[in-house]
PDB file of N, CA and C in Angstrom:
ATOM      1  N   UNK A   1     116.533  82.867 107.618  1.00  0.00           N
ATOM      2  CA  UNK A   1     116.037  84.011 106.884  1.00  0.00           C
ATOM      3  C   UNK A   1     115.944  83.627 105.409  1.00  0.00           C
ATOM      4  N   UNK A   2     114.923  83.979 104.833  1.00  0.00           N
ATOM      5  CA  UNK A   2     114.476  83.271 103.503  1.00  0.00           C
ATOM      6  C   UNK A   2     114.249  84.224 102.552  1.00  0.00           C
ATOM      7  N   UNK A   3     114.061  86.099 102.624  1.00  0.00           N
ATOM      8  CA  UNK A   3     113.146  87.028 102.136  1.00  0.00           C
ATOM      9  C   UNK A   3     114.412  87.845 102.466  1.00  0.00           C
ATOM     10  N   UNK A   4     114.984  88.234 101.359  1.00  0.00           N
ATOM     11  CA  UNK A   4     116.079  89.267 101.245  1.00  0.00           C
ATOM     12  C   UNK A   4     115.391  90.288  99.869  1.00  0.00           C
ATOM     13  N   UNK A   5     115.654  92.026  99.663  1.00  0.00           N
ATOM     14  CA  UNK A   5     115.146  92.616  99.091  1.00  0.00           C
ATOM     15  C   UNK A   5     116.041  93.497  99.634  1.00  0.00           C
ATOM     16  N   UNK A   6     116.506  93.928  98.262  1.00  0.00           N
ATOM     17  CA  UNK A   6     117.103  95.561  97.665  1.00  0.00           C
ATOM     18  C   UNK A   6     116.457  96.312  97.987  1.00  0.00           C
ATOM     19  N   UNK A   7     116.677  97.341  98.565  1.00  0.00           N
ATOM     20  CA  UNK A   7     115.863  98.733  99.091  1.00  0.00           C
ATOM     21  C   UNK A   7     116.836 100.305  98.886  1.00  0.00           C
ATOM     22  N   UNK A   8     115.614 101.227  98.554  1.00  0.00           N
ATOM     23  CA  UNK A   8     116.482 102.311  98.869  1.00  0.00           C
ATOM     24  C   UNK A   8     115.658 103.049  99.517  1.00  0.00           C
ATOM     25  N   UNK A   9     115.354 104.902  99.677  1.00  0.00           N
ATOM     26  CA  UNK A   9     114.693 105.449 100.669  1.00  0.00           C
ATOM     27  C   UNK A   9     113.882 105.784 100.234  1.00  0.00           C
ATOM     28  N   UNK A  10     112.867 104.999  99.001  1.00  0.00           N
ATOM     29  CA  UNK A  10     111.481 105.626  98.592  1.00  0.00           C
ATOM     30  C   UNK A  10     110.656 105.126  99.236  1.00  0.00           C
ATOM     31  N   UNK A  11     109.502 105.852  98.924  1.00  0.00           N
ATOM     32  CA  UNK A  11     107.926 104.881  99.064  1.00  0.00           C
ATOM     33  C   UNK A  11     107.608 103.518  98.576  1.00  0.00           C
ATOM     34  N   UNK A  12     108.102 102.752  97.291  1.00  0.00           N
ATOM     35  CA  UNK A  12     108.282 101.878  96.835  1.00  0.00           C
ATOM     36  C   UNK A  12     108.826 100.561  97.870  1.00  0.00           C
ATOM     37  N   UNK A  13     110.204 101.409  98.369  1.00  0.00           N
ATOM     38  CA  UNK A  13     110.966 100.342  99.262  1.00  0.00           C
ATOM     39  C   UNK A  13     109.672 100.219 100.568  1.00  0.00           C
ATOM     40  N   UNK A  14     109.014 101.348 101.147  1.00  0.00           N
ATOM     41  CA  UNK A  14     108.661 101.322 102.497  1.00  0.00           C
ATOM     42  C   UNK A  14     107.457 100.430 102.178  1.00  0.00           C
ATOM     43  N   UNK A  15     106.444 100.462 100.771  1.00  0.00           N
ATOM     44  CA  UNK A  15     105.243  99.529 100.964  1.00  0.00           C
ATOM     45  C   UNK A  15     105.612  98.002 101.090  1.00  0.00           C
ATOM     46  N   UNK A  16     106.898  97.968 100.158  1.00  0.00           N
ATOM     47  CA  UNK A  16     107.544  96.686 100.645  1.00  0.00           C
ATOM     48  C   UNK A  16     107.494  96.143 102.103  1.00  0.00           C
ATOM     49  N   UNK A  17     107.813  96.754 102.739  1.00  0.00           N
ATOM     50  CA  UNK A  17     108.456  97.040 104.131  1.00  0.00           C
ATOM     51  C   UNK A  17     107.190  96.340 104.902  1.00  0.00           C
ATOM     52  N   UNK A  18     106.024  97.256 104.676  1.00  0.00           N
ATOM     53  CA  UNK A  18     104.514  97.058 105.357  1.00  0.00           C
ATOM     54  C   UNK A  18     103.926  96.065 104.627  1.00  0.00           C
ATOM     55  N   UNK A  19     104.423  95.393 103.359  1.00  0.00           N
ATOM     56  CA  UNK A  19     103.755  94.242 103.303  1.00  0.00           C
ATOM     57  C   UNK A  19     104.182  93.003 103.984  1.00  0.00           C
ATOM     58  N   UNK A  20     105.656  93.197 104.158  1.00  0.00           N
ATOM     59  CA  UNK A  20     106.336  92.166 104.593  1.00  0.00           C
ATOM     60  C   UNK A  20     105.519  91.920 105.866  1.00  0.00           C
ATOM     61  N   UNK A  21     106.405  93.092 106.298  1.00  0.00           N
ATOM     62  CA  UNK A  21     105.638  93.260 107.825  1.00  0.00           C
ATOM     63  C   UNK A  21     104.239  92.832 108.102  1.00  0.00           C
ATOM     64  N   UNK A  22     102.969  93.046 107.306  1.00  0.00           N
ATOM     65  CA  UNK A  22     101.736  92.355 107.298  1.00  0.00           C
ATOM     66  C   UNK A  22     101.661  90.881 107.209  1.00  0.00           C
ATOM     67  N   UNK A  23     102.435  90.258 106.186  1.00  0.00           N
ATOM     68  CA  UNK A  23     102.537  88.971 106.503  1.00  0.00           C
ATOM     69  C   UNK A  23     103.343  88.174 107.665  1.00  0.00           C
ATOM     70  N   UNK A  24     103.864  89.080 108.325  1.00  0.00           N
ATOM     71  CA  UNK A  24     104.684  88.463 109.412  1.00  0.00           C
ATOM     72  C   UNK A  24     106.229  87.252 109.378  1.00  0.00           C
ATOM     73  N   UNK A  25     106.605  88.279 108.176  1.00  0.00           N
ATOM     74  CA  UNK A  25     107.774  87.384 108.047  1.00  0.00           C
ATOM     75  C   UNK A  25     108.874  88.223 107.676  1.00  0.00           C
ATOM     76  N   UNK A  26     110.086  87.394 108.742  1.00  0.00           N
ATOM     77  CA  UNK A  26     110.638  87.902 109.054  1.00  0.00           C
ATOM     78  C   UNK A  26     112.171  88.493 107.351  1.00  0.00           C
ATOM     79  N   UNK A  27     112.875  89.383 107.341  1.00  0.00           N
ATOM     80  CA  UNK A  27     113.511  90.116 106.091  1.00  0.00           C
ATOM     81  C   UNK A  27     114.566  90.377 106.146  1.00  0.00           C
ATOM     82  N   UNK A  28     115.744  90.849 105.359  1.00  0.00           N
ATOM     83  CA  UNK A  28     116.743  91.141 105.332  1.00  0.00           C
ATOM     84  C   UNK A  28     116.654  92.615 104.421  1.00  0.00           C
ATOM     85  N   UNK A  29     117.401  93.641 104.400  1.00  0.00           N
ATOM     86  CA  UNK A  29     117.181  94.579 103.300  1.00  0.00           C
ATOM     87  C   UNK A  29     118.569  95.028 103.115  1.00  0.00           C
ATOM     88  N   UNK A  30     119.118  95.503 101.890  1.00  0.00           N
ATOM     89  CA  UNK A  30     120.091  95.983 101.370  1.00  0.00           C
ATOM     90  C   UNK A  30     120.019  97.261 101.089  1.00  0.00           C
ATOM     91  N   UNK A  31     120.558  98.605 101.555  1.00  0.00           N
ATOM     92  CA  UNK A  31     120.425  99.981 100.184  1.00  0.00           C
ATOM     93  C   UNK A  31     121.362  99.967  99.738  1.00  0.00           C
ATOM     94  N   UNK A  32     120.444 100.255  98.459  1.00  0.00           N
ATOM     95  CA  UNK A  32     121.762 100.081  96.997  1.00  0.00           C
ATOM     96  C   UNK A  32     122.214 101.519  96.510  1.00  0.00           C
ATOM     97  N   UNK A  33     121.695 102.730  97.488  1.00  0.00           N
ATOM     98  CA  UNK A  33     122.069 103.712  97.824  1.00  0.00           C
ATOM     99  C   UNK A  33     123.505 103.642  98.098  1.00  0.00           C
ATOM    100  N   UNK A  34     123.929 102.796  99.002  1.00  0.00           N
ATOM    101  CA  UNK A  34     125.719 103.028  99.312  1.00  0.00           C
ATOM    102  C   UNK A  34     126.397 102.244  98.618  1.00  0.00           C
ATOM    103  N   UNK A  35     125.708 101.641  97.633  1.00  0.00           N
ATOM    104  CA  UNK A  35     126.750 101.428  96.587  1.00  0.00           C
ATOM    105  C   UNK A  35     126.289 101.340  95.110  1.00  0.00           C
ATOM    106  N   UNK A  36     126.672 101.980  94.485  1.00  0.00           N
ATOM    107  CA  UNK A  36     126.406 102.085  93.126  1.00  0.00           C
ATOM    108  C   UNK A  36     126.535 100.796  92.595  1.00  0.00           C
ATOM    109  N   UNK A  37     127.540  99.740  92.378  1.00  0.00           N
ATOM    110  CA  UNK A  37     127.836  99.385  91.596  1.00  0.00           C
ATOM    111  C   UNK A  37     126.994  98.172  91.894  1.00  0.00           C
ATOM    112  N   UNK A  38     126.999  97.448  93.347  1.00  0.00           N
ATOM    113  CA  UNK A  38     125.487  96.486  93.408  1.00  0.00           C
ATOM    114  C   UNK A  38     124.010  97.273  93.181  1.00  0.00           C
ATOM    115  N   UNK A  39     123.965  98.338  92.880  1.00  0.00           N
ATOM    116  CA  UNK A  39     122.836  99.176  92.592  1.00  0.00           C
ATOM    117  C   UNK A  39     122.677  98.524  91.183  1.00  0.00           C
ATOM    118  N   UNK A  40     123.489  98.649  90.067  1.00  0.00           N
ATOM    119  CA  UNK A  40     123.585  98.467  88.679  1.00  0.00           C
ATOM    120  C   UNK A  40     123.716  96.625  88.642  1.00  0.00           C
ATOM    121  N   UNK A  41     124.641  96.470  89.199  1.00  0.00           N
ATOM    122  CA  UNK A  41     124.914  94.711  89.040  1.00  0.00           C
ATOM    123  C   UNK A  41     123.966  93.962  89.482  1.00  0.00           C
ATOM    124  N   UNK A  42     122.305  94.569  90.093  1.00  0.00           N
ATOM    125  CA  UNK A  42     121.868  93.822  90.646  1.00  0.00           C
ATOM    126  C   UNK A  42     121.064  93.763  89.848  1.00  0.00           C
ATOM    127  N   UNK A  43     120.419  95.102  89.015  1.00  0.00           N
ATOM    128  CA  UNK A  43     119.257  95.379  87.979  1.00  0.00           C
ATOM    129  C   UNK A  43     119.538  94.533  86.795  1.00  0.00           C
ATOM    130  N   UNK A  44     120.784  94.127  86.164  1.00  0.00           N
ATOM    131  CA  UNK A  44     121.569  93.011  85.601  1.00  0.00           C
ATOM    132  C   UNK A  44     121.135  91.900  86.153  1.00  0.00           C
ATOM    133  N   UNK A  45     121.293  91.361  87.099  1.00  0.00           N
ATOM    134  CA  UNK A  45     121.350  89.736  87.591  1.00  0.00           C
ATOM    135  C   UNK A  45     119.931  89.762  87.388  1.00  0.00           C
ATOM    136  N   UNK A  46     119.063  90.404  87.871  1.00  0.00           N
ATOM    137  CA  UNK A  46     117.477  89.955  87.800  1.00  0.00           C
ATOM    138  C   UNK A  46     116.761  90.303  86.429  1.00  0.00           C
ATOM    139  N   UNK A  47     117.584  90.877  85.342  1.00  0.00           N
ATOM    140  CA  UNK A  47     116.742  91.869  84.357  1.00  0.00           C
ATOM    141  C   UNK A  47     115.498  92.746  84.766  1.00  0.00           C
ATOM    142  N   UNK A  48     115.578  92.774  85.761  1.00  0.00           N
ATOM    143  CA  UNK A  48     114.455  93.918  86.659  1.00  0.00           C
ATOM    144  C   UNK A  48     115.072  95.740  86.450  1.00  0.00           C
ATOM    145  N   UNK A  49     114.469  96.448  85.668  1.00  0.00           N
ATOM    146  CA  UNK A  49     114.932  97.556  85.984  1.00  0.00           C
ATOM    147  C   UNK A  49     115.055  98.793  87.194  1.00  0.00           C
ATOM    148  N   UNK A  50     114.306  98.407  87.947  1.00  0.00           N
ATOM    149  CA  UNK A  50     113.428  99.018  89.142  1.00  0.00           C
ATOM    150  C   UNK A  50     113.670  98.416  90.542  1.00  0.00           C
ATOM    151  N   UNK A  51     114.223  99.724  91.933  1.00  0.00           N
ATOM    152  CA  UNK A  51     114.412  99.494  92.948  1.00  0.00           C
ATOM    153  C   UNK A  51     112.893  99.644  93.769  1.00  0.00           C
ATOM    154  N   UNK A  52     113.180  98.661  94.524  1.00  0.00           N
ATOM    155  CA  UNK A  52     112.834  97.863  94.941  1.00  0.00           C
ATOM    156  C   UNK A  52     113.136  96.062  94.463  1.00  0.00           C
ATOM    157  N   UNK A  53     113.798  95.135  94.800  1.00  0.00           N
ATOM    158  CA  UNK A  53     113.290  94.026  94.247  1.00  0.00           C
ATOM    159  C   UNK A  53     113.608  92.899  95.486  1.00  0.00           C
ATOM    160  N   UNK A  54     112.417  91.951  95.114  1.00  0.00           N
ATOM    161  CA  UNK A  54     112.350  91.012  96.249  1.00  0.00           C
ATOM    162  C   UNK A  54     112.537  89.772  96.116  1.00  0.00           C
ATOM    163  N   UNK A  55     113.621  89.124  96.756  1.00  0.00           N
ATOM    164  CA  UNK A  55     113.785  87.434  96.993  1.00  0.00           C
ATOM    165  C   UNK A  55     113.603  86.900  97.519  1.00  0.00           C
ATOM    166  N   UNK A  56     112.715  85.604  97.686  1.00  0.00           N
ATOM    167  CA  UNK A  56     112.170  84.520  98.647  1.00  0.00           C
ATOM    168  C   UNK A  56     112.945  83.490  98.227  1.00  0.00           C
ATOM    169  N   UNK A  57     114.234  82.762  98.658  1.00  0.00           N
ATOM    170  CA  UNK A  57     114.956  81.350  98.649  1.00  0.00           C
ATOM    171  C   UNK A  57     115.651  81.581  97.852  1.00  0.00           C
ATOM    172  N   UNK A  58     116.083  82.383  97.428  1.00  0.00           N
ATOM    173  CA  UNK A  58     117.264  83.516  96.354  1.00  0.00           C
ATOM    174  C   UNK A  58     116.216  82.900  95.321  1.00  0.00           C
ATOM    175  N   UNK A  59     115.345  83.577  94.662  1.00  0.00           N
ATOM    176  CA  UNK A  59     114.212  83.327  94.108  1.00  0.00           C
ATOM    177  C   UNK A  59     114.368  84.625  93.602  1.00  0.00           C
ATOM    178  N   UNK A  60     114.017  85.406  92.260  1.00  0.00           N
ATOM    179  CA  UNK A  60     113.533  86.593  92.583  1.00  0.00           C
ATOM    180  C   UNK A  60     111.928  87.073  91.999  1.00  0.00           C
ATOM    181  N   UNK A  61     111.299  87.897  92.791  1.00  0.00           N
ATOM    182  CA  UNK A  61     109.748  87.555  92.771  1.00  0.00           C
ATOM    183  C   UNK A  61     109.661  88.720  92.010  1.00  0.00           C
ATOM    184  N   UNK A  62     110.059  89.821  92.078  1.00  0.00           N
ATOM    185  CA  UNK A  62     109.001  91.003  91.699  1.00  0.00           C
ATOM    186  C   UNK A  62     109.443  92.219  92.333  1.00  0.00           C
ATOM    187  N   UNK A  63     109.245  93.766  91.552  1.00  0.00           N
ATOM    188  CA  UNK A  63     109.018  94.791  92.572  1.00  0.00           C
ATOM    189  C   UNK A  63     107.941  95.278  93.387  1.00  0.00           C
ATOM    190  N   UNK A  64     108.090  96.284  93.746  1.00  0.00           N
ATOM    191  CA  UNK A  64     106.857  96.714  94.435  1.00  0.00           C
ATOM    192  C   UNK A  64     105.420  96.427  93.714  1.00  0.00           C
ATOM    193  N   UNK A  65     105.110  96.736  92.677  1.00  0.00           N
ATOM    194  CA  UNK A  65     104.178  96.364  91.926  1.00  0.00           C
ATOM    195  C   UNK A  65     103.375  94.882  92.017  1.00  0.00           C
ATOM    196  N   UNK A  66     104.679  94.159  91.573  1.00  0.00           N
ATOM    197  CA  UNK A  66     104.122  92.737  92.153  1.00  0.00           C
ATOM    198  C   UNK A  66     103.882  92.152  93.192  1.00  0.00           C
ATOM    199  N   UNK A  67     104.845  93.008  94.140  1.00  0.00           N
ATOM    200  CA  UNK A  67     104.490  92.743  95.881  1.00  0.00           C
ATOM    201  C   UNK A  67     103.118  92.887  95.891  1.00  0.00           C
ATOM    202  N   UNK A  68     102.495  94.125  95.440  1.00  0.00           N
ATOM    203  CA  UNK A  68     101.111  94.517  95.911  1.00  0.00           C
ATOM    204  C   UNK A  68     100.060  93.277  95.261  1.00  0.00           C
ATOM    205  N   UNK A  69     100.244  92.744  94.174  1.00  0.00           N
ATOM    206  CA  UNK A  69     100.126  92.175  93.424  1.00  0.00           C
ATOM    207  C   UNK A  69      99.450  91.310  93.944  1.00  0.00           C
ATOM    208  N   UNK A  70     100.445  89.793  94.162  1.00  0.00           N
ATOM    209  CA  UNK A  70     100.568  89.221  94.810  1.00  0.00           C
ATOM    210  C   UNK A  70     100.557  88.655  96.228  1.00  0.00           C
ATOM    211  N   UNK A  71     100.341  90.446  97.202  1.00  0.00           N
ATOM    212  CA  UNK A  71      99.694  90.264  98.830  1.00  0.00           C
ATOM    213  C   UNK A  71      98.388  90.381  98.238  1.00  0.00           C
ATOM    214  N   UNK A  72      97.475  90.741  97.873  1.00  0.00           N
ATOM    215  CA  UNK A  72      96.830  91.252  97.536  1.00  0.00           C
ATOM    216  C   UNK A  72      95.563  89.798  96.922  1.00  0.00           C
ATOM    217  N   UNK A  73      96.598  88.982  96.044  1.00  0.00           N
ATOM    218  CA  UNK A  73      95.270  87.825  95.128  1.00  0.00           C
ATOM    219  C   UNK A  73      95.505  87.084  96.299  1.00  0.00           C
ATOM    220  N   UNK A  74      96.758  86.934  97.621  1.00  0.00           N
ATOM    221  CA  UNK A  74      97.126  85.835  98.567  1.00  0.00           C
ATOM    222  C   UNK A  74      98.145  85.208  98.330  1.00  0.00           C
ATOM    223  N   UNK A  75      98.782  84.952  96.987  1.00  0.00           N
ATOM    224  CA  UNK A  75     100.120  84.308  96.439  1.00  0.00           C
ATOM    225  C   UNK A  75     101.141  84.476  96.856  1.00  0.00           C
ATOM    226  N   UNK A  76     101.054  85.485  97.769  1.00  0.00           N
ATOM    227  CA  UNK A  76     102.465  86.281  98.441  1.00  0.00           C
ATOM    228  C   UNK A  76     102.671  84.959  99.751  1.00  0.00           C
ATOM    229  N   UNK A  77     101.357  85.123 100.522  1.00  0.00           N
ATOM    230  CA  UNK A  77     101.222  84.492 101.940  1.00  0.00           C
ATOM    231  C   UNK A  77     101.294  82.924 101.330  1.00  0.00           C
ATOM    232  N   UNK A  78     101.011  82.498 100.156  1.00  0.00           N
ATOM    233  CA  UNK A  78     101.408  81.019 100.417  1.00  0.00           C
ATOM    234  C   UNK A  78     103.190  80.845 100.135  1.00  0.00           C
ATOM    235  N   UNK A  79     103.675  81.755  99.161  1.00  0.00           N
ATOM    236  CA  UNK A  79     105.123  81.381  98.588  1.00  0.00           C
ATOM    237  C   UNK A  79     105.683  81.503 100.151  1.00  0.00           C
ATOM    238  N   UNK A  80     105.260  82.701 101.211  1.00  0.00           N
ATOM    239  CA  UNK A  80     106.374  82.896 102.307  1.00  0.00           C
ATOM    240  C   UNK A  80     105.887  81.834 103.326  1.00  0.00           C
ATOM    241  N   UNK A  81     105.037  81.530 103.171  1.00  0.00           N
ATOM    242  CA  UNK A  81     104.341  80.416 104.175  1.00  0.00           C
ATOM    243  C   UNK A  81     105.368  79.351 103.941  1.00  0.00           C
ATOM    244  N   UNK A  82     105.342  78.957 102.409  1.00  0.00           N
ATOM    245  CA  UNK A  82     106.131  77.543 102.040  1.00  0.00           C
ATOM    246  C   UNK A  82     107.549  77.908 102.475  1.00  0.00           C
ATOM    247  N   UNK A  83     107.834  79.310 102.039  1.00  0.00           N
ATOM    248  CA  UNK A  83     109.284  79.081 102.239  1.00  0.00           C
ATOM    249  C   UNK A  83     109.723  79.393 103.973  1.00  0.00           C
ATOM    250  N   UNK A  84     108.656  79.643 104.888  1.00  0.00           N
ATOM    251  CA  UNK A  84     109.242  79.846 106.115  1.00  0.00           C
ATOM    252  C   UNK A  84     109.015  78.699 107.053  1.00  0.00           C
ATOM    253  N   UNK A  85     108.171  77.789 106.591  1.00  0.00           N
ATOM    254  CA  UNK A  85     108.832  76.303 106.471  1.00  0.00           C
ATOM    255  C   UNK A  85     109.270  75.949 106.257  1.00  0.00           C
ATOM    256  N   UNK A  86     110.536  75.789 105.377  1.00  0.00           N
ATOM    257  CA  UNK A  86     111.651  74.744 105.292  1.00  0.00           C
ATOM    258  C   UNK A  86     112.721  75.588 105.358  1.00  0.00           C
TER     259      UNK A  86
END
């Protein structure tokens, strides 16, 4: 498993969800709903302010925004391609 991402119960987390899912690779998800304090310690580790956020190879890529972003120009399908090869 290569694609781990913070989630909580918005719309944000779920387009995540359906992009993943569109590219066909397989995810891990966290809600940072049951715990506050990796809720806060995590927006810290990435300087990302915003739930949703996504890691490919403890990498961190982007929120929802950039998910769309990035499925979207194709950049998404080569980073998970590379990384679900090795």
């Amino acid at each position: 498993m290569c694609v781990y991402f913070t989630a909580c119960r918005c719309g944000f987390s779920n387009t995540v969800v359906q992009i993943l899912n569109a590219c066909e690779t397989p995810f891990e998800t966290f809600d940072v709903l049951s715990d506050q304090a990796v809720r806060e310690d995590i927006k810290r580790y990435s300087s990302w302010p915003t739930i949703p956020q996504v890691y490919v190879e403890g990498e961190f890529l982007g929120g929802c925004d950039v998910m769309i972003e990035m499925y979207q120009n194709g950049e998404l399908a080569e980073i998970l391609e590379k990384a679900n090869a090795s």
